[in-house]
C-alpha atoms as a PDB file:
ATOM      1  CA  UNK A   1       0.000   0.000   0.000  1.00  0.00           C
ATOM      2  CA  UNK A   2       1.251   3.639  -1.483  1.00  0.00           C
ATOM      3  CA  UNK A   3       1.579   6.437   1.074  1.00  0.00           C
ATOM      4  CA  UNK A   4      -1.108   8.322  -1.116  1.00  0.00           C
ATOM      5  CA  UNK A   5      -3.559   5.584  -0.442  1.00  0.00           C
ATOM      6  CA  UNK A   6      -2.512   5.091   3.121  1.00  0.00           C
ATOM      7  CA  UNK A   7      -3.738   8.812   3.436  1.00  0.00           C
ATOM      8  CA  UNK A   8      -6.586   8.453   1.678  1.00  0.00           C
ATOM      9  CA  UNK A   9      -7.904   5.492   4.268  1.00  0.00           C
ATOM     10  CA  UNK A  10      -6.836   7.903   7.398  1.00  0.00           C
ATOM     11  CA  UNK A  11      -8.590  10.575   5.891  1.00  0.00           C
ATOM     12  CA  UNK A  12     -11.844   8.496   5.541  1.00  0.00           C
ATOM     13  CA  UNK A  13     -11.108   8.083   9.392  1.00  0.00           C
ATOM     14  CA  UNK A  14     -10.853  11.363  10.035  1.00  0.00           C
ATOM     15  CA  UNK A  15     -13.926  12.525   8.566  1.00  0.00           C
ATOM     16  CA  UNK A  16     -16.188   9.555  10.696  1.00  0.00           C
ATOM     17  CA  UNK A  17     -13.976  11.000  13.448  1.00  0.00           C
ATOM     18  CA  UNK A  18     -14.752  14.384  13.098  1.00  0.00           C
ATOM     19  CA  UNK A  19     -18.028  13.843  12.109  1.00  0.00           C
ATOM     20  CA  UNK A  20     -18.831  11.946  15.613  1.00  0.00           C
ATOM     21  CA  UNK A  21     -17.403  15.212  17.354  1.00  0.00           C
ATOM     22  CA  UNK A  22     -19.194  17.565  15.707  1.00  0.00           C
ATOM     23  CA  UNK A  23     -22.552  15.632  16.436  1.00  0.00           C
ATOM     24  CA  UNK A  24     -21.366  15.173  20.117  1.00  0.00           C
ATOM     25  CA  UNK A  25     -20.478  18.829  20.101  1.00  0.00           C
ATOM     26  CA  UNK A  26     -24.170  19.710  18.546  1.00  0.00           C
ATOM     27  CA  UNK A  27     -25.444  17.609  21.812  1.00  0.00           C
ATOM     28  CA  UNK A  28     -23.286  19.243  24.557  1.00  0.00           C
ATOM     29  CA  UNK A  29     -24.803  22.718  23.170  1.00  0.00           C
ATOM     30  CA  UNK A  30     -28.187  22.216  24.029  1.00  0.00           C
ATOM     31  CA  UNK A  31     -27.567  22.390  27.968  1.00  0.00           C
ATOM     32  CA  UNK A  32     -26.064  25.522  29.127  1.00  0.00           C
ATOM     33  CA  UNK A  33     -24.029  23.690  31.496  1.00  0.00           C
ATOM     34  CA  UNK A  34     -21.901  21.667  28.903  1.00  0.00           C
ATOM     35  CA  UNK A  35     -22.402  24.297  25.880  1.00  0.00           C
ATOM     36  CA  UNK A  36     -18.640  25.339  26.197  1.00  0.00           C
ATOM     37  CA  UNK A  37     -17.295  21.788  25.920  1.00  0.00           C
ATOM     38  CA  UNK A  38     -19.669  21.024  22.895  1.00  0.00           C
ATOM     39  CA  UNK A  39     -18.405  24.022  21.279  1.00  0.00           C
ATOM     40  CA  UNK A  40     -14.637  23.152  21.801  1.00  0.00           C
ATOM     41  CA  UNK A  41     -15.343  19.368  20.856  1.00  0.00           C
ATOM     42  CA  UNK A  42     -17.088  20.487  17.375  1.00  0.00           C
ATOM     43  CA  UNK A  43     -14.416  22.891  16.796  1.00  0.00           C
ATOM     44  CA  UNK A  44     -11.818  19.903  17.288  1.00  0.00           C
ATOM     45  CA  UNK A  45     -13.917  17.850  15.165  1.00  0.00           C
ATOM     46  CA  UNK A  46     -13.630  20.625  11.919  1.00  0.00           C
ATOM     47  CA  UNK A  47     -10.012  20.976  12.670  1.00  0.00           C
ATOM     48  CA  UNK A  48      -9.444  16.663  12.122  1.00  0.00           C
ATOM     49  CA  UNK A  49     -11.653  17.571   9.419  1.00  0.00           C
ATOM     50  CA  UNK A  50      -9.578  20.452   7.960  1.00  0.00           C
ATOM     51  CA  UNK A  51      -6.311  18.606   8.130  1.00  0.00           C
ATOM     52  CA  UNK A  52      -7.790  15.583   6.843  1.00  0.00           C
ATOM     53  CA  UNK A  53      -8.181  17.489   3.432  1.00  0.00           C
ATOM     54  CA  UNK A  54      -4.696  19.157   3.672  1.00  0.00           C
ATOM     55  CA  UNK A  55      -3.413  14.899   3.799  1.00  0.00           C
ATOM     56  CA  UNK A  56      -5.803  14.080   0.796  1.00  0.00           C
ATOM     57  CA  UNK A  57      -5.266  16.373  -1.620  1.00  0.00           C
ATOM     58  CA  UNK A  58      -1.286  15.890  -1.256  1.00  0.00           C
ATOM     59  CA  UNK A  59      -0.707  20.051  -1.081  1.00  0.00           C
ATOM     60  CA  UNK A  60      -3.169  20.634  -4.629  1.00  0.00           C
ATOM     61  CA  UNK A  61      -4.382  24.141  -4.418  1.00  0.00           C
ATOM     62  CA  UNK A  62      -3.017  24.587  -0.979  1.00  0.00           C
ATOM     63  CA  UNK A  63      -2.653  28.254  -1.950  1.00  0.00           C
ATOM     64  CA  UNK A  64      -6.561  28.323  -2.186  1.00  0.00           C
ATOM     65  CA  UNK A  65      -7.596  26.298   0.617  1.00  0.00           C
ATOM     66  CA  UNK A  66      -5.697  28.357   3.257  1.00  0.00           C
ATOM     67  CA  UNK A  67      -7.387  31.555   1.423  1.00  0.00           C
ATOM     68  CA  UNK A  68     -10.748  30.194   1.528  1.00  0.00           C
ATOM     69  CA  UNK A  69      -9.470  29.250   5.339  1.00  0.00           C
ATOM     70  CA  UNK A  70      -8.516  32.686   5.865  1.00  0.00           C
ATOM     71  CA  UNK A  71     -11.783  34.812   4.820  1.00  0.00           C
ATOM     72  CA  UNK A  72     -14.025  32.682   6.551  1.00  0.00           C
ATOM     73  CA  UNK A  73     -12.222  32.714  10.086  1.00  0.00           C
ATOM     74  CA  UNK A  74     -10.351  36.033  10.306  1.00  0.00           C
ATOM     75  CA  UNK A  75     -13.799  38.340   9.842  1.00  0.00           C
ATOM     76  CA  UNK A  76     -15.750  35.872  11.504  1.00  0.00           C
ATOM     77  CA  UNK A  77     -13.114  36.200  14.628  1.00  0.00           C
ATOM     78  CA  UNK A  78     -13.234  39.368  14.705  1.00  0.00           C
ATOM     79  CA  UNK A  79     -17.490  39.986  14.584  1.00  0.00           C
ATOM     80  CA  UNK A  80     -17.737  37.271  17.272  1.00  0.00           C
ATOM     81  CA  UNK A  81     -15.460  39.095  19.558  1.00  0.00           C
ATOM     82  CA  UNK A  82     -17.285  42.594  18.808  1.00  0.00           C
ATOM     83  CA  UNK A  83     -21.011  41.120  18.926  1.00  0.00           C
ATOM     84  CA  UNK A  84     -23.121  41.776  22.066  1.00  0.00           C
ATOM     85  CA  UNK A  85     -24.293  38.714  24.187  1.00  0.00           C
ATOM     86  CA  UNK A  86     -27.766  39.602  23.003  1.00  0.00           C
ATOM     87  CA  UNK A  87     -27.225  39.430  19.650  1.00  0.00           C
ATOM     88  CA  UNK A  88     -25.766  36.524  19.621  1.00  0.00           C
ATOM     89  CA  UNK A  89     -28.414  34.188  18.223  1.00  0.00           C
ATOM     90  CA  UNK A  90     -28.672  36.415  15.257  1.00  0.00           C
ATOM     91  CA  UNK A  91     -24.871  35.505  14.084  1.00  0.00           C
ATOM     92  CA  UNK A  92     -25.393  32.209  15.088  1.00  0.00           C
ATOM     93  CA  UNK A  93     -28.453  32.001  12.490  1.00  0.00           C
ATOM     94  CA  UNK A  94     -26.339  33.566   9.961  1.00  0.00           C
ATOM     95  CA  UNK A  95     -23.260  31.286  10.507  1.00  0.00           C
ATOM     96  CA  UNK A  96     -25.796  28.339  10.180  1.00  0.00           C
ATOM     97  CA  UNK A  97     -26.679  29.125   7.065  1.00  0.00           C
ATOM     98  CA  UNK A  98     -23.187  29.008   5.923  1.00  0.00           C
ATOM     99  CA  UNK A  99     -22.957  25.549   5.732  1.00  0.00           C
ATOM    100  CA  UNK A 100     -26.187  25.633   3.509  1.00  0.00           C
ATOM    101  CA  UNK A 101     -25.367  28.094   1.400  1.00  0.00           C
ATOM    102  CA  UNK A 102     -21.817  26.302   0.961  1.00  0.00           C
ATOM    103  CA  UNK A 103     -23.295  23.233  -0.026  1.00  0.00           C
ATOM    104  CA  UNK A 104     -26.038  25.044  -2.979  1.00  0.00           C
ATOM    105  CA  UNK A 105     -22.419  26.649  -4.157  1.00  0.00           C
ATOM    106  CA  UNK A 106     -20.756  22.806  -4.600  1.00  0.00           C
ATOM    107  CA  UNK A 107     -23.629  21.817  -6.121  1.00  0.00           C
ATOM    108  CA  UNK A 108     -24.412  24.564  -8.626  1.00  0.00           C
ATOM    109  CA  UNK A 109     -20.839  24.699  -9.610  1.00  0.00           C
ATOM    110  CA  UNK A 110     -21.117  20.808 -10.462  1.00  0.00           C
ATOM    111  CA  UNK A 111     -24.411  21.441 -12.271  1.00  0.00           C
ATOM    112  CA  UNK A 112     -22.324  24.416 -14.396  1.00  0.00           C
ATOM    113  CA  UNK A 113     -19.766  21.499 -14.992  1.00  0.00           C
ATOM    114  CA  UNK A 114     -21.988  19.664 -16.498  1.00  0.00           C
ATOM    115  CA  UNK A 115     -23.658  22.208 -18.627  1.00  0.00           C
ATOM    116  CA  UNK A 116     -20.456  22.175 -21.201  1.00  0.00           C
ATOM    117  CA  UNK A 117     -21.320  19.295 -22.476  1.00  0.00           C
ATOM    118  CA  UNK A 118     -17.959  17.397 -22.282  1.00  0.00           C
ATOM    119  CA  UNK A 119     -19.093  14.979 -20.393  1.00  0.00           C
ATOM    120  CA  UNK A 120     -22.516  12.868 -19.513  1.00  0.00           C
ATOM    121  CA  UNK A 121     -23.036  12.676 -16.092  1.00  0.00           C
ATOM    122  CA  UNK A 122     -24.308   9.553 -14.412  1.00  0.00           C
ATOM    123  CA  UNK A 123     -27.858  10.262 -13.134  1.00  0.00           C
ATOM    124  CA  UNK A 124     -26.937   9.698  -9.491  1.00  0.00           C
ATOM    125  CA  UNK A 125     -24.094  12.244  -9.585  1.00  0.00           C
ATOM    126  CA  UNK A 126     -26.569  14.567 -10.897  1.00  0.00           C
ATOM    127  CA  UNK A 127     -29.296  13.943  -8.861  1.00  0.00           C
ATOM    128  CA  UNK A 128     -27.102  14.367  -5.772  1.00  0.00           C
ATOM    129  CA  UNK A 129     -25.906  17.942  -7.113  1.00  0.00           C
ATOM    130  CA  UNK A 130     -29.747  18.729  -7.891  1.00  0.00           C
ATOM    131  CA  UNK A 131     -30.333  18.097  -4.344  1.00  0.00           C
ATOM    132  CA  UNK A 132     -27.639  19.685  -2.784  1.00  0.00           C
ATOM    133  CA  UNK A 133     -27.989  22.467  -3.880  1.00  0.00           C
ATOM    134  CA  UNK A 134     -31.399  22.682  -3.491  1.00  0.00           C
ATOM    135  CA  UNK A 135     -31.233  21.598   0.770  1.00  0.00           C
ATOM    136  CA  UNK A 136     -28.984  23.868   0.926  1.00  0.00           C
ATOM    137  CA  UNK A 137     -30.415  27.029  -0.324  1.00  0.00           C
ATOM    138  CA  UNK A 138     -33.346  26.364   1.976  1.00  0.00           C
ATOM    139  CA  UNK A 139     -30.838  25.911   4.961  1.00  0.00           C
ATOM    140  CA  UNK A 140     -29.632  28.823   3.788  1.00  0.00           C
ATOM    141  CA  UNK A 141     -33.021  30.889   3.199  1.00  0.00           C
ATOM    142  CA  UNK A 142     -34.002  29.404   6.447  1.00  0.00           C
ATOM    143  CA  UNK A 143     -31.150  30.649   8.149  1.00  0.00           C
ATOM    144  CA  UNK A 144     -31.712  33.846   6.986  1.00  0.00           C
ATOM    145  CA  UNK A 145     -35.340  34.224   7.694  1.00  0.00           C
ATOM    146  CA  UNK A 146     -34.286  33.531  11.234  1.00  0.00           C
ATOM    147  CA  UNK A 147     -31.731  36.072  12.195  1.00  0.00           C
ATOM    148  CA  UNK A 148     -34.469  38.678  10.001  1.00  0.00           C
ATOM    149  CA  UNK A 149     -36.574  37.652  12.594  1.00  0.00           C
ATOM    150  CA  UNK A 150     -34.668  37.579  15.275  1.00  0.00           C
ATOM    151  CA  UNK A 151     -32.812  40.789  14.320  1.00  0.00           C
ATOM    152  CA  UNK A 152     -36.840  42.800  14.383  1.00  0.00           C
ATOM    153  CA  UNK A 153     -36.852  43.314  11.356  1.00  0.00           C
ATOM    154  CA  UNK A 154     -39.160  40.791  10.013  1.00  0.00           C
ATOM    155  CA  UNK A 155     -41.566  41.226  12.976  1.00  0.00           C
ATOM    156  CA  UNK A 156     -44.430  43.565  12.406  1.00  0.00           C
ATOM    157  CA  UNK A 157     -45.138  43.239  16.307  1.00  0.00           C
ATOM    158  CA  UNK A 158     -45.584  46.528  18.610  1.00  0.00           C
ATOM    159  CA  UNK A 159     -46.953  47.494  21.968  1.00  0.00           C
ATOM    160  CA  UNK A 160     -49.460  50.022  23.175  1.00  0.00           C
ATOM    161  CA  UNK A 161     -51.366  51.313  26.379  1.00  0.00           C
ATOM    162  CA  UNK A 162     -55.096  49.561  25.829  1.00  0.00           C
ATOM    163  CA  UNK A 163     -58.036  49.171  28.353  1.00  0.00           C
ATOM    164  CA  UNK A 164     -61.624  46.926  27.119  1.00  0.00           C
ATOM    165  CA  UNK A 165     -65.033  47.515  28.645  1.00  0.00           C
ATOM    166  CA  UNK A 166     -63.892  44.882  31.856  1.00  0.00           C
ATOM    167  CA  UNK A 167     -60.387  45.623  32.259  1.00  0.00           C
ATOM    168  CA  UNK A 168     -58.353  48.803  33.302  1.00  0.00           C
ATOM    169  CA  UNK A 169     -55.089  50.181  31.384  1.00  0.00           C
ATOM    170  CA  UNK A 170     -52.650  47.350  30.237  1.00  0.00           C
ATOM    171  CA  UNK A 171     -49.820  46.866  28.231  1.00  0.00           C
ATOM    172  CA  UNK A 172     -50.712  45.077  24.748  1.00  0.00           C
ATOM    173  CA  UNK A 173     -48.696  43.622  22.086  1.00  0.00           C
ATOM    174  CA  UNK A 174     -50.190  43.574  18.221  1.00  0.00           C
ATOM    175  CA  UNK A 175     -48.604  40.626  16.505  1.00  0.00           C
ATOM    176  CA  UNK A 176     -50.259  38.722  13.415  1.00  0.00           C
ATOM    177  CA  UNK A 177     -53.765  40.354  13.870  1.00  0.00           C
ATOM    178  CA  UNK A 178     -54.237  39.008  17.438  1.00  0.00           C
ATOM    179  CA  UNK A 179     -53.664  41.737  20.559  1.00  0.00           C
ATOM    180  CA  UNK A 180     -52.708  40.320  23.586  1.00  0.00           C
ATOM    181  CA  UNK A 181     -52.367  41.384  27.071  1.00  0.00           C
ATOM    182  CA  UNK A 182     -48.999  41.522  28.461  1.00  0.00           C
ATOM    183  CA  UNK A 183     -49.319  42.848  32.132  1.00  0.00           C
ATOM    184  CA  UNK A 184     -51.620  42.281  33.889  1.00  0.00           C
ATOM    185  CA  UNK A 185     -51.300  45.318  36.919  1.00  0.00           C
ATOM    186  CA  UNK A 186     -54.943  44.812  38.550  1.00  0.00           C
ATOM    187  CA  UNK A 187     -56.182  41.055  38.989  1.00  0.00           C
ATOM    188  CA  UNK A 188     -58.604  42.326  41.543  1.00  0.00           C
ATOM    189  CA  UNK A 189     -60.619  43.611  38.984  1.00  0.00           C
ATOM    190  CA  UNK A 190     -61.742  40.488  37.641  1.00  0.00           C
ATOM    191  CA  UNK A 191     -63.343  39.950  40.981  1.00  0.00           C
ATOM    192  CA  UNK A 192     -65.859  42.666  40.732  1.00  0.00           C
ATOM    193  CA  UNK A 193     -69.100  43.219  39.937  1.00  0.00           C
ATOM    194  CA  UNK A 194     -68.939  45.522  36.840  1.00  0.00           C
ATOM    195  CA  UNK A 195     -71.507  46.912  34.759  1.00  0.00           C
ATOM    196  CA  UNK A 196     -71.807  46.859  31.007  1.00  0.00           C
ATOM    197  CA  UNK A 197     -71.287  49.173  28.426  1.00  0.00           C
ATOM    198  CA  UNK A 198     -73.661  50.089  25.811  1.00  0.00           C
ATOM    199  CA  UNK A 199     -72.902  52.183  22.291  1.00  0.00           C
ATOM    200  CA  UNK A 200     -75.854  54.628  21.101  1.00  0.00           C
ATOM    201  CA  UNK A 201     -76.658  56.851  18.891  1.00  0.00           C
ATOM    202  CA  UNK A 202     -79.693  59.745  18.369  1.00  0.00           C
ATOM    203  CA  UNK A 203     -79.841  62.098  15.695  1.00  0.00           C
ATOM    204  CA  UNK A 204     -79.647  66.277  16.844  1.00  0.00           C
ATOM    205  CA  UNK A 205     -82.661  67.574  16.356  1.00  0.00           C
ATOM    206  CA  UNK A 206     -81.001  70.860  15.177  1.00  0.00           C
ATOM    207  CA  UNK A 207     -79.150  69.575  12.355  1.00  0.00           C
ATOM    208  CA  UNK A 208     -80.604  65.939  11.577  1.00  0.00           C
ATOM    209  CA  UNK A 209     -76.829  64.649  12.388  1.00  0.00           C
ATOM    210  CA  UNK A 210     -76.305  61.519  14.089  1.00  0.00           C
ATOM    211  CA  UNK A 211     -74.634  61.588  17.956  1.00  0.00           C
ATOM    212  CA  UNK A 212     -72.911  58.916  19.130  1.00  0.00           C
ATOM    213  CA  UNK A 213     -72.368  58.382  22.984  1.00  0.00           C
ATOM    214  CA  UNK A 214     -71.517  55.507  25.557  1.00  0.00           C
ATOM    215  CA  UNK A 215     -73.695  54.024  28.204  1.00  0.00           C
ATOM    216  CA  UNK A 216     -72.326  52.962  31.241  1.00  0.00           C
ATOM    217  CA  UNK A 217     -75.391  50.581  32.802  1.00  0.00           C
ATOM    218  CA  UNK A 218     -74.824  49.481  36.605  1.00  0.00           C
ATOM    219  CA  UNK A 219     -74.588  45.995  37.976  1.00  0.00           C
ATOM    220  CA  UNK A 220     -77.219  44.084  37.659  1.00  0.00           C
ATOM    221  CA  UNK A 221     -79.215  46.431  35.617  1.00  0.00           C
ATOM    222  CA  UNK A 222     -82.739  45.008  33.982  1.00  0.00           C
ATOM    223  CA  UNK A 223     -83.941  46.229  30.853  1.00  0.00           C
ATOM    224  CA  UNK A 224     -86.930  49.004  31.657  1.00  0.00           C
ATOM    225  CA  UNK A 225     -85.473  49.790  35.276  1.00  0.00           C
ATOM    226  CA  UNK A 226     -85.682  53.785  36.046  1.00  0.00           C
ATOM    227  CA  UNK A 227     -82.223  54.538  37.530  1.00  0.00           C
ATOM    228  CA  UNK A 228     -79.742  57.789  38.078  1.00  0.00           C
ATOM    229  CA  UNK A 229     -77.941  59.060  35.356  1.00  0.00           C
ATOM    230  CA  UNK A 230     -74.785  61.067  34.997  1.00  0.00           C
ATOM    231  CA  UNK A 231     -74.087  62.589  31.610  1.00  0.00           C
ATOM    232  CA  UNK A 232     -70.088  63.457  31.034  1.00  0.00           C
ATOM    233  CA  UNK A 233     -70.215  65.739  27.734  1.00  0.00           C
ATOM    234  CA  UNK A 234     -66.688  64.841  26.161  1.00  0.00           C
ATOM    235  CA  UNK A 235     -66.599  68.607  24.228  1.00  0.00           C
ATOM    236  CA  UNK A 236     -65.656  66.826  20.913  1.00  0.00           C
ATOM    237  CA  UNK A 237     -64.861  66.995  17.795  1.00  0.00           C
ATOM    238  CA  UNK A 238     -61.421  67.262  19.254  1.00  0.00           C
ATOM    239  CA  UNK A 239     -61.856  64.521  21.991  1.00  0.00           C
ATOM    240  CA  UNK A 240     -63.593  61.615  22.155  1.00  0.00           C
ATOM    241  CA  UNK A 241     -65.506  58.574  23.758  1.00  0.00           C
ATOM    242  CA  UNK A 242     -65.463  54.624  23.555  1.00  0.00           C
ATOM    243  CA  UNK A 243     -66.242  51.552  25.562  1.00  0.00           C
ATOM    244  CA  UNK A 244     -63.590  51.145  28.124  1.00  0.00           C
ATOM    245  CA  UNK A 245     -62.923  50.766  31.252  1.00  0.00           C
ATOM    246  CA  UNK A 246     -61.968  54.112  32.094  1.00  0.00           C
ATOM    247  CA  UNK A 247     -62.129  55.760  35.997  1.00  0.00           C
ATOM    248  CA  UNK A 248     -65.172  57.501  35.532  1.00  0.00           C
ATOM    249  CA  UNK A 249     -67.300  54.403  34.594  1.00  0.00           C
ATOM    250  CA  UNK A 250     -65.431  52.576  37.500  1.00  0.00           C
ATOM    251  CA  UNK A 251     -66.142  55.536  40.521  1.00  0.00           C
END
């Protein structure tokens, strides 16, 4: 057995082997207590991996490999040691989708190979290229959607100061057409006996226009029932009324 093909075999090795670090290292990252380790291990793992392709390829475009080497580590060094902690799961999204869009670059350059016409393909080689590159430009798409989303600015969600007919002044958030409470400042309300709230309207008898108000009806209140009335005159058109829970109705 030639040296070349002695190198060959170890460098079959060295792929299972790195390949069983990185998924170890993939495993050790889902627990914040061993993340550290499974981030060392997987590094280990792409650095058998690395020099396993130095040994194979027997110093053929060397120059190259160390560039490619060189532009993907040095800037992402440099970002990881400027990036805030809180940020930090939007590069990791991006540097996911890497890998993906790594793997639609192999196989679109094989499927340009091909195009020439020099040579005929077998139809496994080609279908493997077809699907390469097509996992990995949704890994990469994927990967992209994430840190948009992550980053805000995919997410059409915002917050406001909102009250309803049963429950005082919250914070809300708006978020896919659904608004939902997000503090929740006076749980005693729930436990009392509120009215309801009625919307009206009469027309003026000066002008024929239609006036819209807000009835505030009292606990318990039966259809028909003579009771006391307060009228609150908002002074509109620069102000107005709506159902909610507001102090007066509550006093």
């Amino acid at each position: 057995m030639d040296t070349q093909t002695m190198l060959v075999y170890l460098a079959k090795a060295s792929y299972f082997l790195a390949a069983v670090l990185f998924i170890l290292g993939i495993k050790r990252m889902s627990s914040p207590v061993t993340a550290k380790k499974g981030i060392v291990q997987a590094g280990i793992g792409m650095v058998v991996a690395t020099l396993a392709t130095f040994a194979i390829t027997g110093g053929n475009n060397l120059v190259l490999i160390v560039l490619g080497i060189a532009i993907g580590v040095v800037p992402t060094w440099l970002w990881g040691k400027k990036v805030a902690m809180t940020d930090m799961p939007q590069m990791v999204a991006l540097f996911n989708g890497m890998g993906g869009g790594s793997a639609a670059a192999i196989g679109a350059g094989e499927l340009l190979k091909f195009t020439s016409g020099a040579e005929t393909p077998p139809l496994a080689t080609l279908a493997l290229a077809v699907v390469g590159a097509l996992i990995g430009s949704i890994s990469m798409t994927g990967s992209i959607i994430a840190w948009a989303k992550l980053d805000g600015r995919m997410d059409k969600r915002f917050t406001f100061a909102g009250q309803t007919p049963t429950q005082p002044e919250e914070v809300w958030s708006y978020h896919d057409g659904h608004a939902i409470a997000v503090t929740d400042t006076n749980p005693q309300v729930r436990e009392w006996k509120l009215g309801t709230e009625r919307e009206i309207s009469w027309k003026n008898s000066h002008d024929g226009k239609v006036i819209h108000g807000v009835v505030d009806l009292p606990p318990g209140y039966k259809t028909g029932t003579r009771t006391k009335t307060i009228v609150h005159v908002h002074g509109g058109p620069e102000d107005q009324q709506q159902a909610a829970r507001e102090a007066l109705a509550v006093h």
